[in-house]
Protein backbone atom coordinates (compact mmCIF):
# COMPACT_ATOMS: atom_id res chain seq x y z
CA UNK A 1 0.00 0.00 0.00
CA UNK A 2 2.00 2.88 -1.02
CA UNK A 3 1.09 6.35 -1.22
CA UNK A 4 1.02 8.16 -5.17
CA UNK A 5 2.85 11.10 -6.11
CA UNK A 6 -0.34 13.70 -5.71
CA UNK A 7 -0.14 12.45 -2.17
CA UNK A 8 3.67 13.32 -1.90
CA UNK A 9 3.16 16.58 -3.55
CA UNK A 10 0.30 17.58 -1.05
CA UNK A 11 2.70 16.60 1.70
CA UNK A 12 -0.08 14.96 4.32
CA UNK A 13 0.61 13.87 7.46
CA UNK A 14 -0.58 10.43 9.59
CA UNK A 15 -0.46 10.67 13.31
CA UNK A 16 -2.51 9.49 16.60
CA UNK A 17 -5.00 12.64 16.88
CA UNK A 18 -4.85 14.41 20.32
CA UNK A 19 -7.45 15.98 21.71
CA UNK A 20 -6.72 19.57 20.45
CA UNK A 21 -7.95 17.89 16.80
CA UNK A 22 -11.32 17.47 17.85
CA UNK A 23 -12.59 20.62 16.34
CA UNK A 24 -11.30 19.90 13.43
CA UNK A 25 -12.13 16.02 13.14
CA UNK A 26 -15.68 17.35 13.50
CA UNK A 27 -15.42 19.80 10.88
CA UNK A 28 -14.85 16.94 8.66
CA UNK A 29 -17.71 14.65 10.45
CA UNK A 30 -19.56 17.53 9.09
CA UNK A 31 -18.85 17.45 5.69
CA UNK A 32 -19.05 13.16 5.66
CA UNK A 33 -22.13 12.06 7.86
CA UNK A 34 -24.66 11.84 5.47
CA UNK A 35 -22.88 8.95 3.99
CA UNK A 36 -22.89 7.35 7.65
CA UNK A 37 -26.55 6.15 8.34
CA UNK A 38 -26.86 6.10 12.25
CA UNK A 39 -23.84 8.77 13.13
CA UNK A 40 -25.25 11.01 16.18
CA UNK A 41 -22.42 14.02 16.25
CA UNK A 42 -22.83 13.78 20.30
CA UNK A 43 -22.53 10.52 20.44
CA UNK A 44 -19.79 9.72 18.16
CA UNK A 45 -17.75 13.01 19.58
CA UNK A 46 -17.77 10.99 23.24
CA UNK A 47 -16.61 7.83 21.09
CA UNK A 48 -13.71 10.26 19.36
CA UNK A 49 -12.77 10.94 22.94
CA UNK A 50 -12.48 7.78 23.87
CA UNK A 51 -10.73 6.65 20.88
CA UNK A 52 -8.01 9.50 21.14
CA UNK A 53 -7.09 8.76 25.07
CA UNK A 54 -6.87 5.13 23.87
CA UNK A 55 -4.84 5.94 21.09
CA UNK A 56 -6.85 4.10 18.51
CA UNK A 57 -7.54 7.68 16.39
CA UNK A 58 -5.38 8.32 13.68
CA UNK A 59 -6.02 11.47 11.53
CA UNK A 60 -4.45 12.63 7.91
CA UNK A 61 -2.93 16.47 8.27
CA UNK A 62 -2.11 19.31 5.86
CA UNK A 63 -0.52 21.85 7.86
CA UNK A 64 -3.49 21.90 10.82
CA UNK A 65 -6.31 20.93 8.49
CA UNK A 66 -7.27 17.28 9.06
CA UNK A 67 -8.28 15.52 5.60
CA UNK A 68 -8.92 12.00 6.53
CA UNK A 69 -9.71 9.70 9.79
CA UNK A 70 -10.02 6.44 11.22
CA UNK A 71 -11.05 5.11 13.89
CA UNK A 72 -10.44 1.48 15.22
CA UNK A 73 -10.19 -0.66 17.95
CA UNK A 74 -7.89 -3.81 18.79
CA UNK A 75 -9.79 -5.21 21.21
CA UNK A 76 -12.54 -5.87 18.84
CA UNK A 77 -10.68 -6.06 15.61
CA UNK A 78 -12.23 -3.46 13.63
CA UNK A 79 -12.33 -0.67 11.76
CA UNK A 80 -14.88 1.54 12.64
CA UNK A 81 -15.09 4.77 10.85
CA UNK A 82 -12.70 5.99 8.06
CA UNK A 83 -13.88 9.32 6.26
CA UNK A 84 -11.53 10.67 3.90
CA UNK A 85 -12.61 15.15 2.63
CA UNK A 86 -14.13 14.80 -0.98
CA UNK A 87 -11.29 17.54 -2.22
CA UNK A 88 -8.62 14.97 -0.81
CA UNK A 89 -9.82 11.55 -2.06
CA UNK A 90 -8.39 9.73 -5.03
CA UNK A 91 -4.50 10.63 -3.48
CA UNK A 92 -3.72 7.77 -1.47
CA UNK A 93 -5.05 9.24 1.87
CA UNK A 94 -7.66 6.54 3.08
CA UNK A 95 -4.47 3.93 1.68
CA UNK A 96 -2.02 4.95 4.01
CA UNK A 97 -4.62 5.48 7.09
CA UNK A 98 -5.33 1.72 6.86
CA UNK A 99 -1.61 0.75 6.03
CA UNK A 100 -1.14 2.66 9.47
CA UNK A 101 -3.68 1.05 11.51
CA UNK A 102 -2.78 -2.72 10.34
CA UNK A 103 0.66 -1.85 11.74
CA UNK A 104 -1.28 -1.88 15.17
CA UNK A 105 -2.99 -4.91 15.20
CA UNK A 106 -1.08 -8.49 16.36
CA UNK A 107 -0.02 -10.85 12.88
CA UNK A 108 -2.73 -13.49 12.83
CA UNK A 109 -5.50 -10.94 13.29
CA UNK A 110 -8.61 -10.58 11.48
CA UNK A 111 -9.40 -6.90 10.80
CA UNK A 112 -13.47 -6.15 10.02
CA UNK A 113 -15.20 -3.50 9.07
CA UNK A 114 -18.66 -2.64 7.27
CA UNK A 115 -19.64 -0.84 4.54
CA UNK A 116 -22.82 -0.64 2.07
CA UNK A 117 -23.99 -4.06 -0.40
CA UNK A 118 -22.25 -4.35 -3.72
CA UNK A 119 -24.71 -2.44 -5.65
CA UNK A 120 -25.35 0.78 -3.49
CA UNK A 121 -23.72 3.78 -5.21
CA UNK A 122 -22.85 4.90 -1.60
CA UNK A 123 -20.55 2.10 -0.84
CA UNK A 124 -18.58 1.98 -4.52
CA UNK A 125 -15.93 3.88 -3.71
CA UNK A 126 -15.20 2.06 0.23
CA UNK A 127 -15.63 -1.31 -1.49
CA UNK A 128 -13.02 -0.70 -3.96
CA UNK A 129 -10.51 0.66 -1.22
CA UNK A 130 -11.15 -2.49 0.83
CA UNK A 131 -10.50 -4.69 -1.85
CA UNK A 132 -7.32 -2.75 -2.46
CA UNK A 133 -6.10 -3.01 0.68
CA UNK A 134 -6.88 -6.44 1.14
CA UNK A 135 -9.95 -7.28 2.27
CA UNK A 136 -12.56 -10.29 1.59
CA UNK A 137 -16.22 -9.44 1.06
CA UNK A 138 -17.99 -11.07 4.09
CA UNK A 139 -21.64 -11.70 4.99
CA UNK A 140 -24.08 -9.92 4.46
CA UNK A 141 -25.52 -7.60 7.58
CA UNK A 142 -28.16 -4.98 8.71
CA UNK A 143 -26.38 -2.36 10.83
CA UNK A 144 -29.19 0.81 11.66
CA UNK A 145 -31.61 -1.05 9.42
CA UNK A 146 -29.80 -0.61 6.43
CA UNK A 147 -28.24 -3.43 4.35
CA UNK A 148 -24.48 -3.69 4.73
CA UNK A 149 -21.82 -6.48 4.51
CA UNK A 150 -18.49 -7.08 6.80
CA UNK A 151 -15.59 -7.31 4.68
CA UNK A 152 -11.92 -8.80 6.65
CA UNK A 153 -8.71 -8.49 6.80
CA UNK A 154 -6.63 -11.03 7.29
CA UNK A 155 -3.21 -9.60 9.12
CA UNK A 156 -0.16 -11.88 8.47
């Protein structure tokens, strides 16, 4: 999983977000949760919380301006939320988040996360990327009745 040129010639950064990103995570939240069915700002803000204390929060930065996050956890091997800005996507961004958060997780893991049924325009783009990154299309779910499938990753 390497990053492209465009994505060396913006000059991103990947890092553990701290707490003084919040403001700025949400800003993107903002721009992103309409493709999230189920996302509750307050709610997820007290999960972002908890996620940056437990170091399981990585954000994308240009200069201060975060352009893509994910969110995962080890103790339930998954990948919960990964939102990349629609001006930064197609440059390697949401690549190199997941490249970075494999690096956390024990060899013999399996990595899942969710994302819409082959067929929904919403979930074209996140299917490719898992596929890219290596990820198998698992079953087939209902997460905040709406039809959705686990894909996994198997770390080696």
């Amino acid at each position: 999983m390497k990053e492209n040129k465009k994505s060396q010639q913006i000059g991103y950064d990947i890092s553990y977000a701290e707490k003084s990103d919040i403001n700025e995570w949400m800003k993107l939240v903002d721009v992103v949760k309409n493709d999230f069915p189920g996302l509750i700002k307050e709610e997820y803000e007290k999960i972002l919380l908890d996620n940056i204390e437990s170091k399981t929060a990585l954000c994308a930065k240009v200069k201060d301006k975060i352009i893509g996050v994910l969110l995962f956890s080890v103790k339930e091997n998954i990948l919960s939320f990964l939102a990349v800005h629609p001006e930064y996507r197609g440059i390697g961004t949401a690549t190199a988040l997941i490249s970075n958060m494999v690096k956390k997780f024990p060899q013999n893991s399996n990595i899942w996360v969710t994302t819409y049924r082959e067929g929904d325009t919403k979930g074209e783009a996140a299917r490719i990327l898992y596929k890219k990154c290596g990820f198998e299309e698992g079953e087939l779910i209902e997460e905040f009745d709406y039809p959705c499938q686990k894909f996994v990753l198997h770390v080696v």
